[in-house]
Protein backbone atom coordinates (compact mmCIF):
# COMPACT_ATOMS: atom_id res chain seq x y z
CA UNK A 1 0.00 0.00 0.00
CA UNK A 2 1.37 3.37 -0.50
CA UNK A 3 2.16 5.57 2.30
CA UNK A 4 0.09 8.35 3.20
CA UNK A 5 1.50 11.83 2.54
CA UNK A 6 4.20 13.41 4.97
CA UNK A 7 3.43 16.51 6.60
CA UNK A 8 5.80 19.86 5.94
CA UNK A 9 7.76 18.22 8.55
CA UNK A 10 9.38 15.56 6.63
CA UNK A 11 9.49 18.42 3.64
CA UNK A 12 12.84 19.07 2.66
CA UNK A 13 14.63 15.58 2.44
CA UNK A 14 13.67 14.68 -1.23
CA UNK A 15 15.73 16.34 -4.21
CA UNK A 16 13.29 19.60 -4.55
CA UNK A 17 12.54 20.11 -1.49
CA UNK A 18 12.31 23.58 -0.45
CA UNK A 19 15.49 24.80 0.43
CA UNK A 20 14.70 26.30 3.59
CA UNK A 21 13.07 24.57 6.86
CA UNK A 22 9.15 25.01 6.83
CA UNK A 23 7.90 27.65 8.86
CA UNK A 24 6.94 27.02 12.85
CA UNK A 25 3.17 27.14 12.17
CA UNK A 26 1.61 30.25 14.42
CA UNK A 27 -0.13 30.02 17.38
CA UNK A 28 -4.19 31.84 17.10
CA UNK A 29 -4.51 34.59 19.72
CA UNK A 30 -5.27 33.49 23.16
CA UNK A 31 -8.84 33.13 23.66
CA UNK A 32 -11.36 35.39 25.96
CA UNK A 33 -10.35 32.86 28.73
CA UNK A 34 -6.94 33.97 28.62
CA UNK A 35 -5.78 30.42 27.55
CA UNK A 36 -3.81 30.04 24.20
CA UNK A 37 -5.93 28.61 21.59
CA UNK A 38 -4.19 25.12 19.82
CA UNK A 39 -1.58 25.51 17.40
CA UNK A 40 -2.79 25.58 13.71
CA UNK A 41 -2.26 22.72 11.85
CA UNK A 42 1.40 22.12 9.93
CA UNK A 43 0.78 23.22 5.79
CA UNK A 44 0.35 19.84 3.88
CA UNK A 45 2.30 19.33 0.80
CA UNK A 46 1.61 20.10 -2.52
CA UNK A 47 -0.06 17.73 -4.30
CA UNK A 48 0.63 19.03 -7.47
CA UNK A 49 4.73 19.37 -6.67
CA UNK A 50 4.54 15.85 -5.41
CA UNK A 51 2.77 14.56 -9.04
CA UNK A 52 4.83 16.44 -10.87
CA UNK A 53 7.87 15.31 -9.24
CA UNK A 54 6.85 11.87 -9.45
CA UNK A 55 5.86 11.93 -13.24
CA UNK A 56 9.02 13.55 -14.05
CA UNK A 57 11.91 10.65 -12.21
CA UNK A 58 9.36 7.92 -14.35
CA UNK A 59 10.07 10.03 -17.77
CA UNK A 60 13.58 9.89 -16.72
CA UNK A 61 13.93 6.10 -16.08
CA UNK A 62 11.95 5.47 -18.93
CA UNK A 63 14.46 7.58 -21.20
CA UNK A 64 17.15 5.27 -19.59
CA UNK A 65 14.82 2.34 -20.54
CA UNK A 66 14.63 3.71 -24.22
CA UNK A 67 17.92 4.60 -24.95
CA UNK A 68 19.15 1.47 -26.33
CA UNK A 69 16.30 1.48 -28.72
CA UNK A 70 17.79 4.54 -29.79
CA UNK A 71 19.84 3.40 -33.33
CA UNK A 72 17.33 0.61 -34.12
CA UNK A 73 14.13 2.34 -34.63
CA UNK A 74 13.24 5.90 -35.38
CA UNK A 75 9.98 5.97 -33.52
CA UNK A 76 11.93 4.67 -30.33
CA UNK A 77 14.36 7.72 -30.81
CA UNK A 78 11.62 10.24 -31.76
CA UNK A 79 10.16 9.42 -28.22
CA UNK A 80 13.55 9.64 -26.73
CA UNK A 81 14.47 13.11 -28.02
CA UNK A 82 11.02 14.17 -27.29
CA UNK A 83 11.10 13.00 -23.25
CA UNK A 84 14.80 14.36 -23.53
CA UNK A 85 13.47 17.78 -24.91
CA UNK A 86 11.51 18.58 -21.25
CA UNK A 87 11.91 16.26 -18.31
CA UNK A 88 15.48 17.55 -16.92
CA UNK A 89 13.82 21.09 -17.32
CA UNK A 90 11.26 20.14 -15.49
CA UNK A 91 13.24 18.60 -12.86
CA UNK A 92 15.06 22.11 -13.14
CA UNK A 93 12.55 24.62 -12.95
CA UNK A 94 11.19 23.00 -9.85
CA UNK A 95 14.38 23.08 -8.28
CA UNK A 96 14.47 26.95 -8.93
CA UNK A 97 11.24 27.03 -7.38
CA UNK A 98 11.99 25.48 -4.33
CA UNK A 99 15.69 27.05 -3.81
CA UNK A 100 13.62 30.48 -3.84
CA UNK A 101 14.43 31.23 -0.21
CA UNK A 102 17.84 29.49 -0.43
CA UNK A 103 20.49 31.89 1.74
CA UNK A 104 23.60 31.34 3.81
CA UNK A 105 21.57 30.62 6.87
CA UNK A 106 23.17 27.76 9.32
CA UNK A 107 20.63 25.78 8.94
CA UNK A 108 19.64 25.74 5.03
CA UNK A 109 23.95 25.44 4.84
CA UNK A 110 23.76 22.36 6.45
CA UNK A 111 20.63 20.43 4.80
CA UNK A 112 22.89 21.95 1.10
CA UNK A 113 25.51 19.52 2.75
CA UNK A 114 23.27 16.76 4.37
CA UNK A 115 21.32 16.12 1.39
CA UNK A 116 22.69 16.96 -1.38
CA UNK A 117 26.67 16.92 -1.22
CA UNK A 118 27.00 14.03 1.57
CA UNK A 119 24.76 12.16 -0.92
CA UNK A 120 26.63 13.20 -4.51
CA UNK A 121 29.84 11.97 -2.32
CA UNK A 122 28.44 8.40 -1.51
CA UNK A 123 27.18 7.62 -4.80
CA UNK A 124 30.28 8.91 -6.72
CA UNK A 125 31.82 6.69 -4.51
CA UNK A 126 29.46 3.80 -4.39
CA UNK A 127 28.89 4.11 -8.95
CA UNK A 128 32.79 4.37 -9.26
CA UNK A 129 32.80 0.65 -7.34
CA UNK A 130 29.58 -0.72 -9.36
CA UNK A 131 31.34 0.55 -13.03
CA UNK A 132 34.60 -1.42 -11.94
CA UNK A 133 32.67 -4.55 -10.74
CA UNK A 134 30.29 -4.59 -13.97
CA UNK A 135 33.21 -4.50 -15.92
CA UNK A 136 32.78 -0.91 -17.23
CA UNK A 137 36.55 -0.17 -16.35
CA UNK A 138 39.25 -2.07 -16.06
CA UNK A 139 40.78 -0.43 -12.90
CA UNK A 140 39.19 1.36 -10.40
CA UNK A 141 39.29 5.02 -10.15
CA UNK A 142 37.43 7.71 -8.42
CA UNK A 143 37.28 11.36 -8.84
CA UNK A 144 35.08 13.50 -7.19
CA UNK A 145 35.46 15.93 -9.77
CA UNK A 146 34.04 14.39 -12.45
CA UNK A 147 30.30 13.34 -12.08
CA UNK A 148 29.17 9.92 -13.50
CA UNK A 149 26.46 9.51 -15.32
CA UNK A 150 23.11 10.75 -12.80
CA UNK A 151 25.57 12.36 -10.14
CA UNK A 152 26.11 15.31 -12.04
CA UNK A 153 22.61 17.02 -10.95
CA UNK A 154 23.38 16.86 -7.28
CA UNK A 155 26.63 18.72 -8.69
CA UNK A 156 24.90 21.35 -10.40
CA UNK A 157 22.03 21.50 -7.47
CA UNK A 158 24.44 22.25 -4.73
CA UNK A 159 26.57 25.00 -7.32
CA UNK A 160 23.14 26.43 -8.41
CA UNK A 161 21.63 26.64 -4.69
CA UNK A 162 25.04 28.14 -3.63
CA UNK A 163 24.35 31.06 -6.20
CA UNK A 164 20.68 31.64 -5.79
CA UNK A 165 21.27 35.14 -3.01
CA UNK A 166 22.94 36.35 -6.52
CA UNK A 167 20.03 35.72 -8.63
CA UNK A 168 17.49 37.20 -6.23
CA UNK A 169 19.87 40.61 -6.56
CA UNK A 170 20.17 40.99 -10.39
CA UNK A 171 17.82 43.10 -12.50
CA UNK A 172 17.63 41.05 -15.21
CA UNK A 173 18.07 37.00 -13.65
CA UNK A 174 16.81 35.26 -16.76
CA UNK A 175 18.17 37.10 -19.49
CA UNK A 176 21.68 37.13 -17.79
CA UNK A 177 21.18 33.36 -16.97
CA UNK A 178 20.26 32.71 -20.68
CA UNK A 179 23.47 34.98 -21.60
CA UNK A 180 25.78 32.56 -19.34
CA UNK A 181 24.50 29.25 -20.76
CA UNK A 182 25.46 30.80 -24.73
CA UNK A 183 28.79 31.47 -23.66
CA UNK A 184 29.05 28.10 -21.88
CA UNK A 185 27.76 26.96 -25.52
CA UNK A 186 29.96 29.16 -27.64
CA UNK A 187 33.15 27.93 -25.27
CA UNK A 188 34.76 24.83 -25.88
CA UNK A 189 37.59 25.07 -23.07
CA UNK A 190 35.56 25.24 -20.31
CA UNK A 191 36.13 21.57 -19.21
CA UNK A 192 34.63 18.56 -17.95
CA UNK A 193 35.36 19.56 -14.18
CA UNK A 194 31.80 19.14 -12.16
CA UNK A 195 30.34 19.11 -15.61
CA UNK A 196 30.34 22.78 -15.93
CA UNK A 197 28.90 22.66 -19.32
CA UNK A 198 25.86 20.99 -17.98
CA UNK A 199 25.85 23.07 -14.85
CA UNK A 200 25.76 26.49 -17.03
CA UNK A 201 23.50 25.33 -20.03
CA UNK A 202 20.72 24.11 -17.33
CA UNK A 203 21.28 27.83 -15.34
CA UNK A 204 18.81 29.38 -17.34
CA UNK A 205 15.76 26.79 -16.06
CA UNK A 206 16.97 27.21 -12.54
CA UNK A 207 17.10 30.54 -12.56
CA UNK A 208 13.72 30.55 -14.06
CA UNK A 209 11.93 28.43 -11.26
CA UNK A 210 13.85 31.01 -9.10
CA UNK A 211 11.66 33.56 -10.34
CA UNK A 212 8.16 31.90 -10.71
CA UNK A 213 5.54 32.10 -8.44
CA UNK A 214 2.52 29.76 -7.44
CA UNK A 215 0.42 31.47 -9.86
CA UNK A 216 2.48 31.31 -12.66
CA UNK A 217 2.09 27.60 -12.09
CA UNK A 218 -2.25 27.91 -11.35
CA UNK A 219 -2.16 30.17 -15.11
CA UNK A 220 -0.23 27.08 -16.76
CA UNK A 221 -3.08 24.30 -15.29
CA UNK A 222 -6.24 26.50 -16.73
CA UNK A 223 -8.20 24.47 -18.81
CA UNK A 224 -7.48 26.27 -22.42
CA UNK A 225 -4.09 25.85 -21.68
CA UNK A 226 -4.24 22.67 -21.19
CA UNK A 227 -6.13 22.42 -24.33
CA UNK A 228 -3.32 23.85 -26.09
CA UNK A 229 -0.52 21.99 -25.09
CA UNK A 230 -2.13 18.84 -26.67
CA UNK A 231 -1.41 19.92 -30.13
CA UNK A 232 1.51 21.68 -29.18
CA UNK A 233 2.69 18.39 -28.00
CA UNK A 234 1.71 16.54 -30.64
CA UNK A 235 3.54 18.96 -33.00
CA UNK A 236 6.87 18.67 -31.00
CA UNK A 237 6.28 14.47 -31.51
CA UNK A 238 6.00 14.73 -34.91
CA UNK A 239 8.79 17.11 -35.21
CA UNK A 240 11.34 14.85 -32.96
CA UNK A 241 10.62 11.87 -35.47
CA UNK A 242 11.03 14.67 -38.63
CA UNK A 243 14.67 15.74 -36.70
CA UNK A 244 16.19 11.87 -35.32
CA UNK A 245 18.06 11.44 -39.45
CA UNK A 246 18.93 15.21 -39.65
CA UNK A 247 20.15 16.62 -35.49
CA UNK A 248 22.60 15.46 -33.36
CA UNK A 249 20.62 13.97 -30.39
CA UNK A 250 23.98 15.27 -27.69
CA UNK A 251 22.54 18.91 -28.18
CA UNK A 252 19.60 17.76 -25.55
CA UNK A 253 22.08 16.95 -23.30
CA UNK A 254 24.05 20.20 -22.99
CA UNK A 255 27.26 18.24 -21.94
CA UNK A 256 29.39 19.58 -24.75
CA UNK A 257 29.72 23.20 -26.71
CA UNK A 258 28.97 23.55 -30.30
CA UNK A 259 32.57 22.88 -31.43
CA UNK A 260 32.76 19.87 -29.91
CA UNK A 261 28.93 18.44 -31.19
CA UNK A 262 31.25 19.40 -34.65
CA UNK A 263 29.46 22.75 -35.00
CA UNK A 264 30.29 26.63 -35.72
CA UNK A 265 30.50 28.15 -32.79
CA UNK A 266 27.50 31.01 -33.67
CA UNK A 267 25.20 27.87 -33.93
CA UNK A 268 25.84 27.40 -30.21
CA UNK A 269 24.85 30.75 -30.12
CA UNK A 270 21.73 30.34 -31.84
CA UNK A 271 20.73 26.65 -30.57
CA UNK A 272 21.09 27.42 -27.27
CA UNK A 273 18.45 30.20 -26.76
CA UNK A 274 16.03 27.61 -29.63
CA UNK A 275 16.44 24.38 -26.97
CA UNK A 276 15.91 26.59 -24.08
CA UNK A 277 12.73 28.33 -25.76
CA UNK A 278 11.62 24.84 -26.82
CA UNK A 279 12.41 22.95 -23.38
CA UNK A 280 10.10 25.98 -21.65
CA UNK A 281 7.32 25.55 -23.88
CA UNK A 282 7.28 21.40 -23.51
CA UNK A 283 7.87 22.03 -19.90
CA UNK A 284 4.63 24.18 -19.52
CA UNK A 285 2.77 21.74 -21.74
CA UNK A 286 4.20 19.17 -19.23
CA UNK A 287 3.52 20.78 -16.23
CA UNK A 288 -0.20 21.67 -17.57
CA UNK A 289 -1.34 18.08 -17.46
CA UNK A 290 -0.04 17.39 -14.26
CA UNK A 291 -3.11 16.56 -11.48
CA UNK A 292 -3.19 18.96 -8.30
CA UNK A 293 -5.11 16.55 -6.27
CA UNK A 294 -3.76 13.96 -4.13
CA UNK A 295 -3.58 10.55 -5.99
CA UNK A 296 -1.91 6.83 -5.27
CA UNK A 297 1.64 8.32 -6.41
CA UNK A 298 1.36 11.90 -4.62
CA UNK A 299 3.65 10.77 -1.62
CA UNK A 300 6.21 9.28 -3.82
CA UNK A 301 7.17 12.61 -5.30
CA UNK A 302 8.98 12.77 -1.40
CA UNK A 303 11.40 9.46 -2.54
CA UNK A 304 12.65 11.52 -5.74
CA UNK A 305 16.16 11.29 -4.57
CA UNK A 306 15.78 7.54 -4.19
CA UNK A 307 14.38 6.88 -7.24
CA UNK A 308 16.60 9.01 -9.06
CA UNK A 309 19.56 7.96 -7.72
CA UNK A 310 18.99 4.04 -7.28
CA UNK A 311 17.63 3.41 -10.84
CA UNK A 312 20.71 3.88 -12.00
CA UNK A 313 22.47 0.84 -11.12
CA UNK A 314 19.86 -1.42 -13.21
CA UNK A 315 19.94 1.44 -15.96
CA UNK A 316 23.70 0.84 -16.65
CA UNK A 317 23.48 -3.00 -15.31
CA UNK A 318 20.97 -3.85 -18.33
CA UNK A 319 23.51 -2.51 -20.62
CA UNK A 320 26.34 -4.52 -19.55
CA UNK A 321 25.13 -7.55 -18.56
CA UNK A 322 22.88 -7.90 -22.13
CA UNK A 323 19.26 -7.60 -21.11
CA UNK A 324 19.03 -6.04 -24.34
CA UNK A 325 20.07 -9.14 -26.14
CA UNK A 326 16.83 -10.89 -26.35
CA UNK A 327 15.53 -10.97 -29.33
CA UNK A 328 11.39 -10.53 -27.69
CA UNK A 329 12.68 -6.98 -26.09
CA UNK A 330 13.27 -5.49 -29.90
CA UNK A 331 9.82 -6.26 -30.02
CA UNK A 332 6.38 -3.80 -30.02
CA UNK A 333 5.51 -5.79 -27.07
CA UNK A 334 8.97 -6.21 -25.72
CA UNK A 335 8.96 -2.18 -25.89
CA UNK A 336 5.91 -2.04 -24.06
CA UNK A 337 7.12 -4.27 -21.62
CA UNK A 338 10.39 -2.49 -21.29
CA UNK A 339 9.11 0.78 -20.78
CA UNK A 340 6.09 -0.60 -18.32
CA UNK A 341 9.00 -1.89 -16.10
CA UNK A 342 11.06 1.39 -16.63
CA UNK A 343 8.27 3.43 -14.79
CA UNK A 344 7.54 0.51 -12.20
CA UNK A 345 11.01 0.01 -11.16
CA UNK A 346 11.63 3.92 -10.25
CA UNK A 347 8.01 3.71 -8.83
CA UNK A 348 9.47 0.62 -6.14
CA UNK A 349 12.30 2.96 -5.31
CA UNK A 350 10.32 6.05 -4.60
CA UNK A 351 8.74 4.04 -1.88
CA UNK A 352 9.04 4.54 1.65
CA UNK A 353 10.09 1.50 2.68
CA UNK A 354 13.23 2.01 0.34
CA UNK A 355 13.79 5.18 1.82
CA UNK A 356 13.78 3.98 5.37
CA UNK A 357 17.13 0.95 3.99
CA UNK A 358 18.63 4.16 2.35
CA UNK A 359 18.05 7.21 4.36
CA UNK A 360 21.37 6.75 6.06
CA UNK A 361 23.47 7.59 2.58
CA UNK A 362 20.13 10.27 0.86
CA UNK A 363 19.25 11.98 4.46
CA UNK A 364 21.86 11.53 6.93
CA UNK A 365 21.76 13.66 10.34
CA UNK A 366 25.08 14.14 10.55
CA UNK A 367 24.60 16.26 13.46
CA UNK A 368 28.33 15.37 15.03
CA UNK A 369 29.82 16.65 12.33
CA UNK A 370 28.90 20.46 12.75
CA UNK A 371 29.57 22.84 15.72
CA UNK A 372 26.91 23.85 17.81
CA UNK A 373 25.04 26.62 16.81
CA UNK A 374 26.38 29.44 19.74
CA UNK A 375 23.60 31.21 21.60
CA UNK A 376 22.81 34.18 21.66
CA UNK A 377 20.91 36.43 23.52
CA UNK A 378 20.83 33.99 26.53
CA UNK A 379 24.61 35.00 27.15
CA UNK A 380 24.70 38.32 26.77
CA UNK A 381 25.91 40.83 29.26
CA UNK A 382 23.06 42.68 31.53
CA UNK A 383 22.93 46.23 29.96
CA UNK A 384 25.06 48.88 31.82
CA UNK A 385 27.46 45.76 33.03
CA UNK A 386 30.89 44.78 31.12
CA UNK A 387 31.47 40.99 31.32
CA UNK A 388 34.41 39.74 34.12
CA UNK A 389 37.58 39.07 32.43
CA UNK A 390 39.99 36.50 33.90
CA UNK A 391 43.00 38.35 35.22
């Protein structure tokens, strides 16, 4: 059975979470008896987040599912591209969203460590062992400066997060955003350290969710938008199978500037602001069909994290160890099939029972590792009095 949904409480330990601890929730003014009336009850979560969330970690483990598909059939790949096109800007956006009140408060400095470095750390670690037992490299080596393969978000979430008091100071956010992820485009030397090119051609969708609001979100879920993005979608399908013979699929990643995808630099210049344009509008399309009431999967958009993360060990697994091999899986069916256990396997992992055997490496306390917070107020001098000094 699936859990029922957590409480703002709990909010915060899934991938994006707010970035700042839910408010205390206020007392009501003390009654005519001069007793203080109960304490209103803690905000739920949003539904809506919490589908959206969910919807978008299946899209991505179904890519993963489809990708070998990829080179064998152009309907497989015109699927791919199109998923590709929107579901990391989703996951992006939201993040913005929720790293809104991100500062350098204590606290919100040490859940940027708890639950998102601590965890990029471990599962470096923990997918530089799994590539060297599956036989993906023939020595073992680990770097902590270059992400593997689903690491490099939790990268770009704790650099992003770090920068967000910047964003919130800037006249212009978006357009200067945009502006960064061209010349990330446009520069082929910037290097593979943290991913950087991924980190600075995402900005721009971060930045974005920086700067929405919840209504911006209500005006996307109106009823003849969401009459328009079926069309709209449609169109963008039909396009993807129209572009799979004639673009290079490595431009929806953003991993890699224009030179190196074999291009002029100026069409970096040009593509970038075209993917980002057309990743917004699939995004809102996206985002338009998404359900604001509380279903079956609403509390698994908490286990993001989990599912994100732990997917990827049977994503790369199936490669290597020939699950692809049988000849039923290059089926219709087998495609079916495939994809059905794609979205049912990162479904499992968004559970709570998986999050209770993982929490230790996603959501660790880690409170003996930081100083304690010094008080204030409590120790302070009486007024008029200086503090003894030892002799």
């Amino acid at each position: 059975m699936i859990p029922a949904p957590r409480t703002a409480a709990r909010q915060g330990t899934d991938l994006l979470a707010p970035a700042g601890p839910p408010a205390t929730p206020a007392r009501h003014p003390a009654g005519t008896s001069g007793e203080p009336a109960p304490p209103a009850q803690a905000k739920q979560r949003d539904a809506f987040f919490d589908n959206a969330k969910y919807l978008a970690i299946v899209l991505v483990a179904i890519g993963h599912a489809w990708e070998p598909y990829y080179h064998g059939s152009r309907t497989a790949a015109s699927l791919y591209l199109f998923v590709y096109a929107f579901h990391m800007p989703a996951f992006t956006v939201i993040s913005g969203y929720f790293s809104r009140s991100f500062d350098m408060r204590r606290d919100r400095l040490q859940r940027l460590l708890t639950g998102v470095a601590v965890p990029f750390v471990i599962f470096q670690t923990i997918f530089a062992l799994f590539r060297y037992w599956g036989g993906d490299t023939e020595s073992f080596t680990l770097s902590m400066l270059d992400p593997w393969f689903l690491t490099w978000f939790l990268a770009a979430l704790f650099i992003w997060r770090l920068t967000a008091p910047l964003w919130r100071i800037v006249r212009w956010p978006v357009p200067l955003a945009l502006a960064i992820a061209v010349g990330a485009s446009v520069s082929p030397d910037i290097g593979t350290a943290l991913d950087l090119q991924r980190v600075l051609q995402f900005l721009p969708f971060f930045v974005l969710g920086m700067c929405l609001k919840a209504e911006h979100f209500s005006l996307v879920r109106r009823w003849p938008v969401r009459i328009a993005a079926v069309p709209v979608l449609a169109g963008a399908l039909v396009f993807a199978y129209w572009a799979v013979p004639r673009m290079n699929d490595a431009w929806f990643y953003h991993t890699d500037s224009a030179e190196n995808l074999g291009a002029p630099w100026w069409i970096g210049a040009l593509m970038q602001p075209a993917m980002f344009g057309c990743s917004l509008v699939l995004t809102a399309c996206f985002l338009a069909w998404v359900p604001g009431r509380r279903m079956w999967c609403t509390a698994l958009g908490a286990g993001t994290l989990y599912g994100y993360l732990l997917h990827g060990f049977l994503a790369k697994g199936s490669r290597w160890w020939g699950w692809y091999d049988a000849g039923w899986v290059h089926t219709p069916w087998g495609a079916a099939v495939v994809t059905f256990i794609g979205g049912a396997v990162v479904t499992l992992l968004c559970t709570t029972p998986v999050q209770r055997v993982f929490r230790f490496a996603m959501e660790p306390k880690m409170s003996w590792a930081f100083r304690a917070e010094p008080r204030t107020g409590a120790a302070a001098a009486p007024a008029g009095k200086q503090p003894s000094t030892p002799p």
